[in-house]
C-alpha atoms as a PDB file:
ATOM      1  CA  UNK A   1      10.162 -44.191  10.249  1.00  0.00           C
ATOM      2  CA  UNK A   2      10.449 -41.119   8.267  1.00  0.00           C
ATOM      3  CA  UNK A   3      12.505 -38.210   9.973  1.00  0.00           C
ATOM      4  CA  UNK A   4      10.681 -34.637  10.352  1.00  0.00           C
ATOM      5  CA  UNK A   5      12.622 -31.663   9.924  1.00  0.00           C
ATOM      6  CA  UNK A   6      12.126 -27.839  10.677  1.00  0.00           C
ATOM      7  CA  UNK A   7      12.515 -25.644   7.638  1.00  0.00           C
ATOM      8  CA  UNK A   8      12.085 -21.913   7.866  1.00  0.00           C
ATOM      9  CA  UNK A   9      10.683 -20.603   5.050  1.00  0.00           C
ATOM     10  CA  UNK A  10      12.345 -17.375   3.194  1.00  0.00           C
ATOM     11  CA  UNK A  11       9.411 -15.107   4.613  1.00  0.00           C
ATOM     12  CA  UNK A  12       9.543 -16.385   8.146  1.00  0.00           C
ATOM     13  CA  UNK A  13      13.298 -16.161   8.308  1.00  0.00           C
ATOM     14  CA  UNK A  14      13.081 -12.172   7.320  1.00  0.00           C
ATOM     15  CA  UNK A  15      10.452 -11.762   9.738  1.00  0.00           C
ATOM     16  CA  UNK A  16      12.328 -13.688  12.501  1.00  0.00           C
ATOM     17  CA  UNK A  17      15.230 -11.737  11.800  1.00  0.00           C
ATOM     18  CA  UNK A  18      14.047  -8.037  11.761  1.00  0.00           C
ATOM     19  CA  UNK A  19      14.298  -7.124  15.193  1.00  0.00           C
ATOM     20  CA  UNK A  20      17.617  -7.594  15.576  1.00  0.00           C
ATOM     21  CA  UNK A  21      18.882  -5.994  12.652  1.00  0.00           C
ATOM     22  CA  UNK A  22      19.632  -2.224  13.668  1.00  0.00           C
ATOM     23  CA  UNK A  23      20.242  -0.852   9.703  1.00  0.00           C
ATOM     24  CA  UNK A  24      16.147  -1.995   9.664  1.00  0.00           C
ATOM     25  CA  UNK A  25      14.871   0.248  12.699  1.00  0.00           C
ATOM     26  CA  UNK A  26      16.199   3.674  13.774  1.00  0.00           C
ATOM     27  CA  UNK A  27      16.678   3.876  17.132  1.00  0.00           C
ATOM     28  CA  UNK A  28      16.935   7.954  17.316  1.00  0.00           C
ATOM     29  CA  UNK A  29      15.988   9.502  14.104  1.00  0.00           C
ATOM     30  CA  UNK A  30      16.854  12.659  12.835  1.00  0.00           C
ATOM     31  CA  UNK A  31      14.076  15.197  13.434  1.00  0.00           C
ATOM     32  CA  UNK A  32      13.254  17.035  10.565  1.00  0.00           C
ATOM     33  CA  UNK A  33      13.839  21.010  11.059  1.00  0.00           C
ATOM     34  CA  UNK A  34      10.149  22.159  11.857  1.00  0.00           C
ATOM     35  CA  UNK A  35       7.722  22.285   9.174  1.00  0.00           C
ATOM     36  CA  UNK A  36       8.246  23.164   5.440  1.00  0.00           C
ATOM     37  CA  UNK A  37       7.336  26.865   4.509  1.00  0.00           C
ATOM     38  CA  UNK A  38       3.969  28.006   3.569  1.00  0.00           C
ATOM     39  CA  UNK A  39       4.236  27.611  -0.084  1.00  0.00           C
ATOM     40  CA  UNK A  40       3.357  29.848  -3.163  1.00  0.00           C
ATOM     41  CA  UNK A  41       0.798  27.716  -4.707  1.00  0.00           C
ATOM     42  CA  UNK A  42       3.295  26.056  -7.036  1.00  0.00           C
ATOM     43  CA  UNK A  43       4.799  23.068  -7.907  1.00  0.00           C
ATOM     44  CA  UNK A  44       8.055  22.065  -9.144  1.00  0.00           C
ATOM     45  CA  UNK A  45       7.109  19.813 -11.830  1.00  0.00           C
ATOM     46  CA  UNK A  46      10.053  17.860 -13.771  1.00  0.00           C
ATOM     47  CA  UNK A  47       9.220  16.259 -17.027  1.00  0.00           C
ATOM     48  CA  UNK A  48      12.029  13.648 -19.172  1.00  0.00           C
ATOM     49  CA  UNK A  49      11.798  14.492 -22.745  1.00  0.00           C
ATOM     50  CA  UNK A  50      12.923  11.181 -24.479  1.00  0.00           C
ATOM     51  CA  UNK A  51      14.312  11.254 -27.643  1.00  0.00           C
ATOM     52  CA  UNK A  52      12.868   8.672 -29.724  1.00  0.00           C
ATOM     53  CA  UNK A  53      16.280   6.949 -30.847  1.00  0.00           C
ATOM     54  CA  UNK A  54      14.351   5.315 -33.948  1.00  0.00           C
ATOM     55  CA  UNK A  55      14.455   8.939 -35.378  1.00  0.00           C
ATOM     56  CA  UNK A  56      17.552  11.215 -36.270  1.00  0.00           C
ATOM     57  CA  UNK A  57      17.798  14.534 -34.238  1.00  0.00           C
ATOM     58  CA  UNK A  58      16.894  15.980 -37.229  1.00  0.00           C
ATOM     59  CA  UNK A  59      13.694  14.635 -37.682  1.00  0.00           C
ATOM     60  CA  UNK A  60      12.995  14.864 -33.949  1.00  0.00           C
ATOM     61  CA  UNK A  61      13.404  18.498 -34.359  1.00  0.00           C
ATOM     62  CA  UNK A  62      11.014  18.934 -37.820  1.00  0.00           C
ATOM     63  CA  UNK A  63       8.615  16.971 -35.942  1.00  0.00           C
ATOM     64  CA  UNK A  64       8.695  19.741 -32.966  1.00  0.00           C
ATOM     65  CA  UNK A  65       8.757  22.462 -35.178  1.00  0.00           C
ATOM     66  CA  UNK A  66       5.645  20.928 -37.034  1.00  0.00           C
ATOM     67  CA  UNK A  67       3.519  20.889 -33.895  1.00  0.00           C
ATOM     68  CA  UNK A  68       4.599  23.899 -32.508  1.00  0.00           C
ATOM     69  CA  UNK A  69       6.377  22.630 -29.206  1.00  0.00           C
ATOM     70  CA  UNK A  70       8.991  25.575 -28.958  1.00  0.00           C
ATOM     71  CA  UNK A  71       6.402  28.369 -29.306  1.00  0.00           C
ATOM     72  CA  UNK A  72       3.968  26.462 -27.027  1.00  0.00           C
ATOM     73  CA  UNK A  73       6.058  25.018 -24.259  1.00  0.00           C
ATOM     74  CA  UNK A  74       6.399  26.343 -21.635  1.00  0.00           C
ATOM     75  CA  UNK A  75       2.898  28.046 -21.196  1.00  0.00           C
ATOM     76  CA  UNK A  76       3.422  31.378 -20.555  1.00  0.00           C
ATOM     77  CA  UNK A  77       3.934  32.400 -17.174  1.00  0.00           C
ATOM     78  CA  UNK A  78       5.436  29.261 -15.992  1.00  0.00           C
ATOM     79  CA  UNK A  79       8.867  29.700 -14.794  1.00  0.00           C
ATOM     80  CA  UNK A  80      11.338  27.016 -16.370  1.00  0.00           C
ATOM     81  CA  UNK A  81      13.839  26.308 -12.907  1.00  0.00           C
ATOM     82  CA  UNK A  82      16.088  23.977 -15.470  1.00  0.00           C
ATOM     83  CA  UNK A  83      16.668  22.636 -18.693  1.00  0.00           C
ATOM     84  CA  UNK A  84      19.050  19.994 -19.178  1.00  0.00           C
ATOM     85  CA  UNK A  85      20.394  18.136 -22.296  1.00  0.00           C
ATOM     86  CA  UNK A  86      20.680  14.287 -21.009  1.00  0.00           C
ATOM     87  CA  UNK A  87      23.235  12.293 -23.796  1.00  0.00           C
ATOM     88  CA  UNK A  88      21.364   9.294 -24.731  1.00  0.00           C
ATOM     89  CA  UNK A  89      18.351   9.844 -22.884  1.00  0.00           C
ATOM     90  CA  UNK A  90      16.958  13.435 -24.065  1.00  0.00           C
ATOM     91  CA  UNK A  91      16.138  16.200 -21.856  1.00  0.00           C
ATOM     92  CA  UNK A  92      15.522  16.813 -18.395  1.00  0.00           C
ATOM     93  CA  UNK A  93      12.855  20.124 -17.707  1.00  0.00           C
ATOM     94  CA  UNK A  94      11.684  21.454 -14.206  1.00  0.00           C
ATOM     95  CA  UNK A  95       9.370  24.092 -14.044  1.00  0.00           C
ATOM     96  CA  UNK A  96       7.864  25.976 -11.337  1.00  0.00           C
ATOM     97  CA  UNK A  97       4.010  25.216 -12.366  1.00  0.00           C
ATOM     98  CA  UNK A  98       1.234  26.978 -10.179  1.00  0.00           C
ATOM     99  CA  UNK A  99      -0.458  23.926  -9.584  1.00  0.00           C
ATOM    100  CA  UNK A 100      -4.371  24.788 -10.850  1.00  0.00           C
ATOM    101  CA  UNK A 101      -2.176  25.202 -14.438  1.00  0.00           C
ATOM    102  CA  UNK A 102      -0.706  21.759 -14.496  1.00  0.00           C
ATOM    103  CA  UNK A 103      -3.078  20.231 -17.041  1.00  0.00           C
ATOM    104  CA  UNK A 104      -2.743  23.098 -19.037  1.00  0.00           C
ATOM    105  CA  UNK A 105       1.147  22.216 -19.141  1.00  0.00           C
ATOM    106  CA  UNK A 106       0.209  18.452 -19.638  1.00  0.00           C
ATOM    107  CA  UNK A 107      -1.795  19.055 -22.585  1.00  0.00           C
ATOM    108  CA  UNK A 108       0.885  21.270 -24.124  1.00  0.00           C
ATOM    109  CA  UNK A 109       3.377  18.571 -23.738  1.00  0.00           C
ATOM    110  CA  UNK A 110       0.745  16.243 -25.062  1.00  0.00           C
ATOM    111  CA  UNK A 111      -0.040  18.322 -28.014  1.00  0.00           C
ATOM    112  CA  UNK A 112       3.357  19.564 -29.071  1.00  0.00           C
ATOM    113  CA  UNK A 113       6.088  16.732 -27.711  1.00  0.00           C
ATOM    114  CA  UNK A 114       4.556  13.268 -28.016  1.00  0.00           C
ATOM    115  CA  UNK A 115       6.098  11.316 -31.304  1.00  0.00           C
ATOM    116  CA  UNK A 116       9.201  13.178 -30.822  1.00  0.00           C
ATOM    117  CA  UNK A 117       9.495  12.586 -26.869  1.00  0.00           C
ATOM    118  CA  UNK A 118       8.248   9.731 -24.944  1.00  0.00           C
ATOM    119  CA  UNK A 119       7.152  11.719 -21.833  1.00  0.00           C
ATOM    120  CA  UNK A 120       7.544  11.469 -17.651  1.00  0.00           C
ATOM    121  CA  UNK A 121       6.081  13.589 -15.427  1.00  0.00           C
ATOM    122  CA  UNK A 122       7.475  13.937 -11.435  1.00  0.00           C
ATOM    123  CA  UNK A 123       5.892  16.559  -9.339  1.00  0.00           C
ATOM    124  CA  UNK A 124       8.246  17.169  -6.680  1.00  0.00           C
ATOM    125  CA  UNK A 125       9.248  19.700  -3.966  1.00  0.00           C
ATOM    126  CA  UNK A 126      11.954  21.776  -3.163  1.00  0.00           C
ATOM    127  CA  UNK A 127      13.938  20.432  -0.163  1.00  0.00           C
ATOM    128  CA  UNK A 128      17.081  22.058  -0.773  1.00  0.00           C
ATOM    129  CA  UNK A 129      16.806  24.517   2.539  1.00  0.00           C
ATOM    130  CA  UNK A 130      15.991  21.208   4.752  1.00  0.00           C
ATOM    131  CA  UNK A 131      18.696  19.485   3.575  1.00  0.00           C
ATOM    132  CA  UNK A 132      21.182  22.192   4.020  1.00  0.00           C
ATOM    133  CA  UNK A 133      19.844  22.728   8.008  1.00  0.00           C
ATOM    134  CA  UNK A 134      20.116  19.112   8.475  1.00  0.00           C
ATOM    135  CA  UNK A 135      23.540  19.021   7.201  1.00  0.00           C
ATOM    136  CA  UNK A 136      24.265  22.164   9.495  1.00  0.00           C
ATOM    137  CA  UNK A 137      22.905  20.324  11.856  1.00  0.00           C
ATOM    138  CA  UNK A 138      25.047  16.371  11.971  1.00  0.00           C
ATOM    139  CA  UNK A 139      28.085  19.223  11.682  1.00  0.00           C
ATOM    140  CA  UNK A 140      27.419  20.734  15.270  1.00  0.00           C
ATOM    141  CA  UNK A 141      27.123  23.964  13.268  1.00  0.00           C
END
């Protein structure tokens, strides 16, 4: 007569074992300090630049000047918050973008940077003033 055994699958076993694990469920969260500011209509918008490593900075640079990235990018009126130089990767931009313009700033970066830059966009927010209250707060300031 054959012998029957129990095996827990992978899945089950996880499932079996969440409640008890306390890094999984937060008993007493952290509230977050009332809501976020009415904003100004604009995004924070940060965009990698990529070098294309087949090509010498050189060439990377012709190529920009050719399709007039410099004297295109930024649109103006958008409000660059950072530009960073990123060794090995390319550069790191975030600009403040009113957010009805951000095509407009996607189809400059289309127009001017692709062949020279592979391109990714991350529309984010400024939490810097949350974080800082939250930090007051764990203090006990």
């Amino acid at each position: 007569m054959r012998q029957r055994s129990l095996w827990i699958t992978g899945p089950s076993l996880v499932l079996a074992l969440l409640p008890a694990s306390p890094a999984l469920a937060q008993a007493n969260p952290v509230p977050l300090p009332g809501p976020a500011p009415q904003g100004d209509g604009t995004i924070l918008l940060t965009i990698f630049l990529k070098h294309d490593q087949s090509k010498p900075l050189g060439k990377i640079n012709e190529e920009l000047k050719a399709q007039g990235f410099f004297k295109a990018f930024p649109p103006p009126g958008i409000q660059v918050a950072s530009w960073y130089v990123v060794m090995g990767i390319g550069q790191v931009v975030t600009l403040r973008v009113p957010a009805h313009r951000l095509r407009e700033v996607n189809r400059v970066v289309e127009d001017t940077a692709w062949g020279a830059y592979r391109t990714e966009f991350y529309p984010t927010y400024d939490f810097k003033t949350i974080a800082e209250q939250l930090h007051a707060q764990a203090a006990g300031k």
